[in-house]
PDB file of N, CA and C in Angstrom:
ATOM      1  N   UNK A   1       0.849  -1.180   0.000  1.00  0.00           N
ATOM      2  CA  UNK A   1       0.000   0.000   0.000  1.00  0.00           C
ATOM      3  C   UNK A   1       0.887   1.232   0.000  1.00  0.00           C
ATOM      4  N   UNK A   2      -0.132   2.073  -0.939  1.00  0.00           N
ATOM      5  CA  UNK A   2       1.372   3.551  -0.791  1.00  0.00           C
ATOM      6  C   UNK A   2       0.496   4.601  -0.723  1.00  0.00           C
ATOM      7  N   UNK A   3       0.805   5.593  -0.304  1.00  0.00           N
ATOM      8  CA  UNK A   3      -0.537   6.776  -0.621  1.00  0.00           C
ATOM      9  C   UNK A   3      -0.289   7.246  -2.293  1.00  0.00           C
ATOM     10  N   UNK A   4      -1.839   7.264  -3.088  1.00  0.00           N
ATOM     11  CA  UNK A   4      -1.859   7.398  -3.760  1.00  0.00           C
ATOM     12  C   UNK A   4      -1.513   9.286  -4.574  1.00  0.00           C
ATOM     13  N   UNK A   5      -0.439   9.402  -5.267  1.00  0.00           N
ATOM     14  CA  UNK A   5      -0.428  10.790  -5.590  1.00  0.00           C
ATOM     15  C   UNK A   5      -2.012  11.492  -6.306  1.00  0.00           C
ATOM     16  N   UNK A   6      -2.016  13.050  -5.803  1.00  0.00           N
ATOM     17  CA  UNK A   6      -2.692  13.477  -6.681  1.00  0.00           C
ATOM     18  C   UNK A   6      -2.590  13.750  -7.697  1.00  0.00           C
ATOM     19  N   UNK A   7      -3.179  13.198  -8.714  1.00  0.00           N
ATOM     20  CA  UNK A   7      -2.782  13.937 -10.238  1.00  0.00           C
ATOM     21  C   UNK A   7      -4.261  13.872 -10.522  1.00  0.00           C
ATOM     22  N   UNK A   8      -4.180  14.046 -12.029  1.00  0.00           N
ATOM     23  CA  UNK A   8      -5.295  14.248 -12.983  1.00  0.00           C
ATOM     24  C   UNK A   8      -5.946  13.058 -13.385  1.00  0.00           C
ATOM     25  N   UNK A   9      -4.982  11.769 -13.770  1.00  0.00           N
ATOM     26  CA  UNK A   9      -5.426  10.529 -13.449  1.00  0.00           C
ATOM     27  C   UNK A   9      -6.366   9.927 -12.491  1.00  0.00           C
ATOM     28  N   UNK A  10      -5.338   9.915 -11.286  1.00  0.00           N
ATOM     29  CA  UNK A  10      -6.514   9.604  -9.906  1.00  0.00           C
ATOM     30  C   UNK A  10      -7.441  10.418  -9.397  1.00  0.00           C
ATOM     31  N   UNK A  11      -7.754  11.945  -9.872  1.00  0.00           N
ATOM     32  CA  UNK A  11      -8.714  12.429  -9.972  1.00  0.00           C
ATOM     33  C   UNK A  11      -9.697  11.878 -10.386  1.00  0.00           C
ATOM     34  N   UNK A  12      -9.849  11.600 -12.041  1.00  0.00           N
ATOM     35  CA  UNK A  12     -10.969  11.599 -12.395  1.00  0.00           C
ATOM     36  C   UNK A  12     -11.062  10.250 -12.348  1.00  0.00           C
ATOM     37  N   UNK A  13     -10.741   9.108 -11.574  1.00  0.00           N
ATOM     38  CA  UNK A  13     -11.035   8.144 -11.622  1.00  0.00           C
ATOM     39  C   UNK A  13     -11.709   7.804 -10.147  1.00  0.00           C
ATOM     40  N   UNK A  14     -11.262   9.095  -9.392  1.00  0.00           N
ATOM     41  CA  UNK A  14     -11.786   8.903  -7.696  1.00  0.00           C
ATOM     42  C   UNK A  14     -13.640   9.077  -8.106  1.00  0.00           C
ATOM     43  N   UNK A  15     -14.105   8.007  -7.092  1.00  0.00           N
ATOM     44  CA  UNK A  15     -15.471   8.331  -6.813  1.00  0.00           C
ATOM     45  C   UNK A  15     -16.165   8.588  -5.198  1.00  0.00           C
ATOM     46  N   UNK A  16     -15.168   9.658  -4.752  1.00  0.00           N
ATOM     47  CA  UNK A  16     -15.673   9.865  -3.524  1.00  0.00           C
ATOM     48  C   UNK A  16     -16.941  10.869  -3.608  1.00  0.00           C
ATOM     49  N   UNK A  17     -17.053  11.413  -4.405  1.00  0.00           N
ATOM     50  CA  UNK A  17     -18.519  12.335  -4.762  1.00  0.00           C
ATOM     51  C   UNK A  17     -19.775  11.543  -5.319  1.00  0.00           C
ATOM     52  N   UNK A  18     -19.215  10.326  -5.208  1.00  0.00           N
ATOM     53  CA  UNK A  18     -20.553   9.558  -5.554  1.00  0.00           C
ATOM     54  C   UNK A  18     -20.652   8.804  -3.719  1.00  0.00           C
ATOM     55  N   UNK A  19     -20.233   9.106  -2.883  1.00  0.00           N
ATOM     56  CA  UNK A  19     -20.115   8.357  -1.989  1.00  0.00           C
ATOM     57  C   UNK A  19     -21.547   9.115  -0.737  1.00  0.00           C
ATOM     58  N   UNK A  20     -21.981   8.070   0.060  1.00  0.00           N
ATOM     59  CA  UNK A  20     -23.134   8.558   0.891  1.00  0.00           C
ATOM     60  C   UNK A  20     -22.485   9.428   2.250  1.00  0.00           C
ATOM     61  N   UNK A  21     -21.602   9.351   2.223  1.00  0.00           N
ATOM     62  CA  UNK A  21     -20.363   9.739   3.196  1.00  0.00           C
ATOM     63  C   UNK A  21     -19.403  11.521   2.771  1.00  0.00           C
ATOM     64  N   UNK A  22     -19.804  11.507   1.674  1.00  0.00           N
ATOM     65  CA  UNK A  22     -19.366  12.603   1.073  1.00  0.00           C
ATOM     66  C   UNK A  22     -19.811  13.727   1.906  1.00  0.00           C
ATOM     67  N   UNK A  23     -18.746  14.944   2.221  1.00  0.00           N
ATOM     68  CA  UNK A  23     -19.083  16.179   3.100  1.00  0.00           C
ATOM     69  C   UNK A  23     -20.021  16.950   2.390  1.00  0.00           C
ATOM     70  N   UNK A  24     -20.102  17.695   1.040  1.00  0.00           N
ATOM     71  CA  UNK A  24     -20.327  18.661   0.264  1.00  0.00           C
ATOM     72  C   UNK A  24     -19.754  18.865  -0.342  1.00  0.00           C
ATOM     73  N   UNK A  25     -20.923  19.754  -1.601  1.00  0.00           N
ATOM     74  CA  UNK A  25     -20.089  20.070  -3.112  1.00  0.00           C
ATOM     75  C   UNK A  25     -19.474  21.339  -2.304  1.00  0.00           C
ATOM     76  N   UNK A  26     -17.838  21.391  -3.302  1.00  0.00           N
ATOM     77  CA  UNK A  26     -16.902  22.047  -3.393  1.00  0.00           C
ATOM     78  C   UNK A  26     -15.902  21.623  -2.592  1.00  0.00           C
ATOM     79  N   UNK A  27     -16.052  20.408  -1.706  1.00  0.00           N
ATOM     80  CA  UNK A  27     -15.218  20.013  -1.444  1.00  0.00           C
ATOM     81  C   UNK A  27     -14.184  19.081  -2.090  1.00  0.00           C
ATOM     82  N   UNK A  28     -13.066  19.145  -1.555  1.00  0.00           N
ATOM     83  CA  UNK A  28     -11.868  18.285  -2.542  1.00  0.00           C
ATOM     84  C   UNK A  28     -12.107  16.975  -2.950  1.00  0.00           C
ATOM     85  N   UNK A  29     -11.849  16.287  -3.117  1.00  0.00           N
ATOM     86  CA  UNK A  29     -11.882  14.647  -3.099  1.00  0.00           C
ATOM     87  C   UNK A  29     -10.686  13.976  -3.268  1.00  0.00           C
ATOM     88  N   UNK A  30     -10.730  12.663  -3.570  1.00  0.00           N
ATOM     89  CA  UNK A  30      -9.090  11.753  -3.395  1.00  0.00           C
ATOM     90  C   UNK A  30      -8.568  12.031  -2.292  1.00  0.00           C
ATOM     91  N   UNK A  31      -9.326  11.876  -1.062  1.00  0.00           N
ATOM     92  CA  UNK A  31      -8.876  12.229   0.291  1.00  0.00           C
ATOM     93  C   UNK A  31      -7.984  10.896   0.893  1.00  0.00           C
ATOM     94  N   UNK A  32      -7.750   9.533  -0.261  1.00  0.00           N
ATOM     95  CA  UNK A  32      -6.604   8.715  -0.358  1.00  0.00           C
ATOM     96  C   UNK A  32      -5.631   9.286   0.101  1.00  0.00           C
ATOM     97  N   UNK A  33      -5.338  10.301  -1.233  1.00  0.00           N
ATOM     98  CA  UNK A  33      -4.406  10.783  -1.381  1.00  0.00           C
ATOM     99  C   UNK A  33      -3.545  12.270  -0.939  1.00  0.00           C
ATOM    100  N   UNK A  34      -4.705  12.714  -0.427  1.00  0.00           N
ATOM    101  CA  UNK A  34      -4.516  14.460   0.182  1.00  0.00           C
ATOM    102  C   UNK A  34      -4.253  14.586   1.597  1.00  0.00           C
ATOM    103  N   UNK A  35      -5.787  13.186   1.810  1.00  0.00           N
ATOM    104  CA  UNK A  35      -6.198  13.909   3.403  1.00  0.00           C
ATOM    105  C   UNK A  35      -7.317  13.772   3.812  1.00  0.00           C
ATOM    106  N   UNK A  36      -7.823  13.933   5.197  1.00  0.00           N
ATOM    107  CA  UNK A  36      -9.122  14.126   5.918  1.00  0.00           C
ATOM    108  C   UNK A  36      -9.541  15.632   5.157  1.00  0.00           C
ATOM    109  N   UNK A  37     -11.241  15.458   4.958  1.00  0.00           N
ATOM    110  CA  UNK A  37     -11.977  17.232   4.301  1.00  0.00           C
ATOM    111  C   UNK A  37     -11.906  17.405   5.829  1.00  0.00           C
ATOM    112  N   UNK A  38     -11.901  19.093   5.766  1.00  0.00           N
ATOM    113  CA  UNK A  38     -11.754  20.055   6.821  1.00  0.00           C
ATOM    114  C   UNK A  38     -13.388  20.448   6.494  1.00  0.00           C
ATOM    115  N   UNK A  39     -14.109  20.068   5.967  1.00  0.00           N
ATOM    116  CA  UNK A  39     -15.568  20.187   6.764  1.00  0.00           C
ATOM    117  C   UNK A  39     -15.872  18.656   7.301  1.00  0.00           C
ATOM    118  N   UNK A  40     -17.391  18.883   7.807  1.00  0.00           N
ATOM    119  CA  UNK A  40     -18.049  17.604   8.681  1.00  0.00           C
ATOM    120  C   UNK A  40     -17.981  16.890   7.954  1.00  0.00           C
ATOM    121  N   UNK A  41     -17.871  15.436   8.255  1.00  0.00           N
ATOM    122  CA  UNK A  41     -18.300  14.515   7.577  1.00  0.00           C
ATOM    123  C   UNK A  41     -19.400  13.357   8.525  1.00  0.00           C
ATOM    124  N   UNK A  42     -20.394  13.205   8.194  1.00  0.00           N
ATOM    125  CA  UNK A  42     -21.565  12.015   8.530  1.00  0.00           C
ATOM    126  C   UNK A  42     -20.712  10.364   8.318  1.00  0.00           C
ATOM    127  N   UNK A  43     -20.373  10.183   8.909  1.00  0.00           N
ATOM    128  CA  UNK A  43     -20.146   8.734   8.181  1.00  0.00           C
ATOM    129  C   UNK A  43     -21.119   7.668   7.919  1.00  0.00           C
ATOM    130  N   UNK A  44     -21.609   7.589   6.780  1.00  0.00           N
ATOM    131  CA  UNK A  44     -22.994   7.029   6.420  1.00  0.00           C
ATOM    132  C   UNK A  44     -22.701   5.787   5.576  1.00  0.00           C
ATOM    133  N   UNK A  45     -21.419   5.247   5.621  1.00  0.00           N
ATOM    134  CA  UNK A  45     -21.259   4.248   4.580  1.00  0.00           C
ATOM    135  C   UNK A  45     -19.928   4.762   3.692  1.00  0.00           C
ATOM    136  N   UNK A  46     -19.451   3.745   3.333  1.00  0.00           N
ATOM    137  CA  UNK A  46     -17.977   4.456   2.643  1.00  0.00           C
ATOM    138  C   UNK A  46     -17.681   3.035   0.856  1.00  0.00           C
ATOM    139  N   UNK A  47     -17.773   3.746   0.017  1.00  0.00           N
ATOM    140  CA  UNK A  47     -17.515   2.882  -1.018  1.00  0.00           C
ATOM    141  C   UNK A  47     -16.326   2.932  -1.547  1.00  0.00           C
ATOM    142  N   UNK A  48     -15.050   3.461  -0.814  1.00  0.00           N
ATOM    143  CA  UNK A  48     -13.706   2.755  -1.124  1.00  0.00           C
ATOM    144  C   UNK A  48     -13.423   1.212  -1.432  1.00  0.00           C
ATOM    145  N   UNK A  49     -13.920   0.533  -0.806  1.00  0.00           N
ATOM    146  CA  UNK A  49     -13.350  -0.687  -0.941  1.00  0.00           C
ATOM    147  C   UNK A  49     -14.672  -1.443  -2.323  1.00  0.00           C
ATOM    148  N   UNK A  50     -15.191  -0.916  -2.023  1.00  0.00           N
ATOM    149  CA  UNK A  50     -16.504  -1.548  -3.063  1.00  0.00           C
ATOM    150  C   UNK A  50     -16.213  -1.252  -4.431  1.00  0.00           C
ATOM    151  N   UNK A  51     -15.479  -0.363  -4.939  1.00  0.00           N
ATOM    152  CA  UNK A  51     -15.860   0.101  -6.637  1.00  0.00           C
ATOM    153  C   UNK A  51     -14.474   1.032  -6.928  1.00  0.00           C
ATOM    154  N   UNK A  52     -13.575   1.996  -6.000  1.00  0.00           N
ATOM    155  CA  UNK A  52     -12.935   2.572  -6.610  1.00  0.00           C
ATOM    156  C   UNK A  52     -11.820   2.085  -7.121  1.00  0.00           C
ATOM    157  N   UNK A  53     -11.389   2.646  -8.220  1.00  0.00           N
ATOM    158  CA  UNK A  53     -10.128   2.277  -9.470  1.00  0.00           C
ATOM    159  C   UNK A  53      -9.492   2.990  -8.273  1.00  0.00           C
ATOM    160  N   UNK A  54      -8.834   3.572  -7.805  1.00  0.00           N
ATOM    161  CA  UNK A  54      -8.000   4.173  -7.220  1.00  0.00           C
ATOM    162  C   UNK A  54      -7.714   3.010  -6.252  1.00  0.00           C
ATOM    163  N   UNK A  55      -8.102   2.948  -5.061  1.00  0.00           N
ATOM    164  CA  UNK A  55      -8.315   2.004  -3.889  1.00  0.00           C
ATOM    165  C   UNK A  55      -7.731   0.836  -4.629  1.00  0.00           C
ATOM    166  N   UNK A  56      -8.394   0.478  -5.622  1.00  0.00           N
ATOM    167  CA  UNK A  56      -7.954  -0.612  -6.167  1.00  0.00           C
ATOM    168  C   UNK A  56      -6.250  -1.003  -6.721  1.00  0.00           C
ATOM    169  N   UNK A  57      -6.207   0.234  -7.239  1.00  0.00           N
ATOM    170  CA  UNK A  57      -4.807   0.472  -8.277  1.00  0.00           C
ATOM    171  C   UNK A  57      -3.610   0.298  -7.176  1.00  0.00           C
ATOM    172  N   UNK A  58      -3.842   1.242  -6.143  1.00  0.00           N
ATOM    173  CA  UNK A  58      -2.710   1.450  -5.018  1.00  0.00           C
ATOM    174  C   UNK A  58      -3.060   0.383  -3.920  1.00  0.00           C
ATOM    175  N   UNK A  59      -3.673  -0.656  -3.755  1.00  0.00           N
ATOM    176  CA  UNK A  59      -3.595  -1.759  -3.207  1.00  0.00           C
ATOM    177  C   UNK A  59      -4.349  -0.821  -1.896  1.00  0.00           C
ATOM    178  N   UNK A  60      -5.146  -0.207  -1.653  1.00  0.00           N
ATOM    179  CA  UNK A  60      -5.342   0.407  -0.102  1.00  0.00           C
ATOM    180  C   UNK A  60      -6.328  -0.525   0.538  1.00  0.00           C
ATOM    181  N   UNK A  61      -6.757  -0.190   2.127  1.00  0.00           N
ATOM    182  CA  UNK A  61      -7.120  -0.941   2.612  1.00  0.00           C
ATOM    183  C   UNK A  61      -8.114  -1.004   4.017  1.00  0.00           C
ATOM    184  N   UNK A  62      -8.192   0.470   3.899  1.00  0.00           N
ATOM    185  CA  UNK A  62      -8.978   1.262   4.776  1.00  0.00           C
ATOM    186  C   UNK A  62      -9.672   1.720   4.339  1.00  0.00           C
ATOM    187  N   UNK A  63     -10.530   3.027   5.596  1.00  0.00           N
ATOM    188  CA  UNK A  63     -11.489   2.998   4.648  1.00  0.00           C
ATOM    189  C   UNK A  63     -12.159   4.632   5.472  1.00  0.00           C
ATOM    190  N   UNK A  64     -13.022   5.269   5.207  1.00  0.00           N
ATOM    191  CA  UNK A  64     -12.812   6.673   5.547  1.00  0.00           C
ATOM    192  C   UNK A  64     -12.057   7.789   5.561  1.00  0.00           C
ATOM    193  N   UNK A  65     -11.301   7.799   4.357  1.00  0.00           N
ATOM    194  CA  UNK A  65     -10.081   8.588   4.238  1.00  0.00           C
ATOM    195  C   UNK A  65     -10.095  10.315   4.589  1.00  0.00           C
ATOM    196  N   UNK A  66     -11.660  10.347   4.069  1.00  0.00           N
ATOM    197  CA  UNK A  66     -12.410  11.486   4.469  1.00  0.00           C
ATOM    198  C   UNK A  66     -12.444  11.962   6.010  1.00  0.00           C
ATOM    199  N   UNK A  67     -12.057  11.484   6.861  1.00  0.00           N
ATOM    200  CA  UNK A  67     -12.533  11.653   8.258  1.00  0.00           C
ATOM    201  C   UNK A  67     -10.385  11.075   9.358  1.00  0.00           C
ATOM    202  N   UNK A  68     -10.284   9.849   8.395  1.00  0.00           N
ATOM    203  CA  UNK A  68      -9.114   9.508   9.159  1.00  0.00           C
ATOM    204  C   UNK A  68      -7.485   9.914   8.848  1.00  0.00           C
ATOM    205  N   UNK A  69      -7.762  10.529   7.036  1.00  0.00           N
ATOM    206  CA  UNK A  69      -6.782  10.404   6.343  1.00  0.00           C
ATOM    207  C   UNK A  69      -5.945   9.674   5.566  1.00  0.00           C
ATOM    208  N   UNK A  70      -5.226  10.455   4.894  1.00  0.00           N
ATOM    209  CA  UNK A  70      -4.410   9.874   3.569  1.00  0.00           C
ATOM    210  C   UNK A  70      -4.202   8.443   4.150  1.00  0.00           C
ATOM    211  N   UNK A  71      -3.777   7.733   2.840  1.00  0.00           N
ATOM    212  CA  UNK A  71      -3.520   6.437   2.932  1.00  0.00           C
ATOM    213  C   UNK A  71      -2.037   6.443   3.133  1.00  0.00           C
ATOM    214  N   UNK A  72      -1.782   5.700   3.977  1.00  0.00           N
ATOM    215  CA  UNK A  72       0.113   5.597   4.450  1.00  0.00           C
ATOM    216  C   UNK A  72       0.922   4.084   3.770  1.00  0.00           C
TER     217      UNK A  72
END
């Protein structure tokens, strides 16, 4: 497992804005790879491990990246 870089790639392949767990629009996403969002987050369910190319690509293995942080 490695933390995944941000680029333009793992951007548009992240689906944390499709997620039920998601803070709000305008917030960042690929929080794999950045970080915990600095607004609230609900934790309502998390689809990292279920569907994302990212998660997948960089072998990760957790799960709330949104709330706990980057992947190490």
């Amino acid at each position: 497992m490695t933390t995944p870089p941000e680029n333009d790639e793992n951007m548009s392949e992240c689906i944390c804005d499709g997620c039920p767990s998601f803070p709000g629009q305008g917030d960042k996403k690929q929080y794999c790879g950045h970080g915990k969002s600095p607004l609230k987050v609900n934790m309502e369910g998390c689809i990292c491990p279920a569907g994302c190319p990212v998660y997948s690509k960089y072998k990760l293995n957790g799960m709330y990246y949104c709330v706990y942080g980057k992947a190490k």
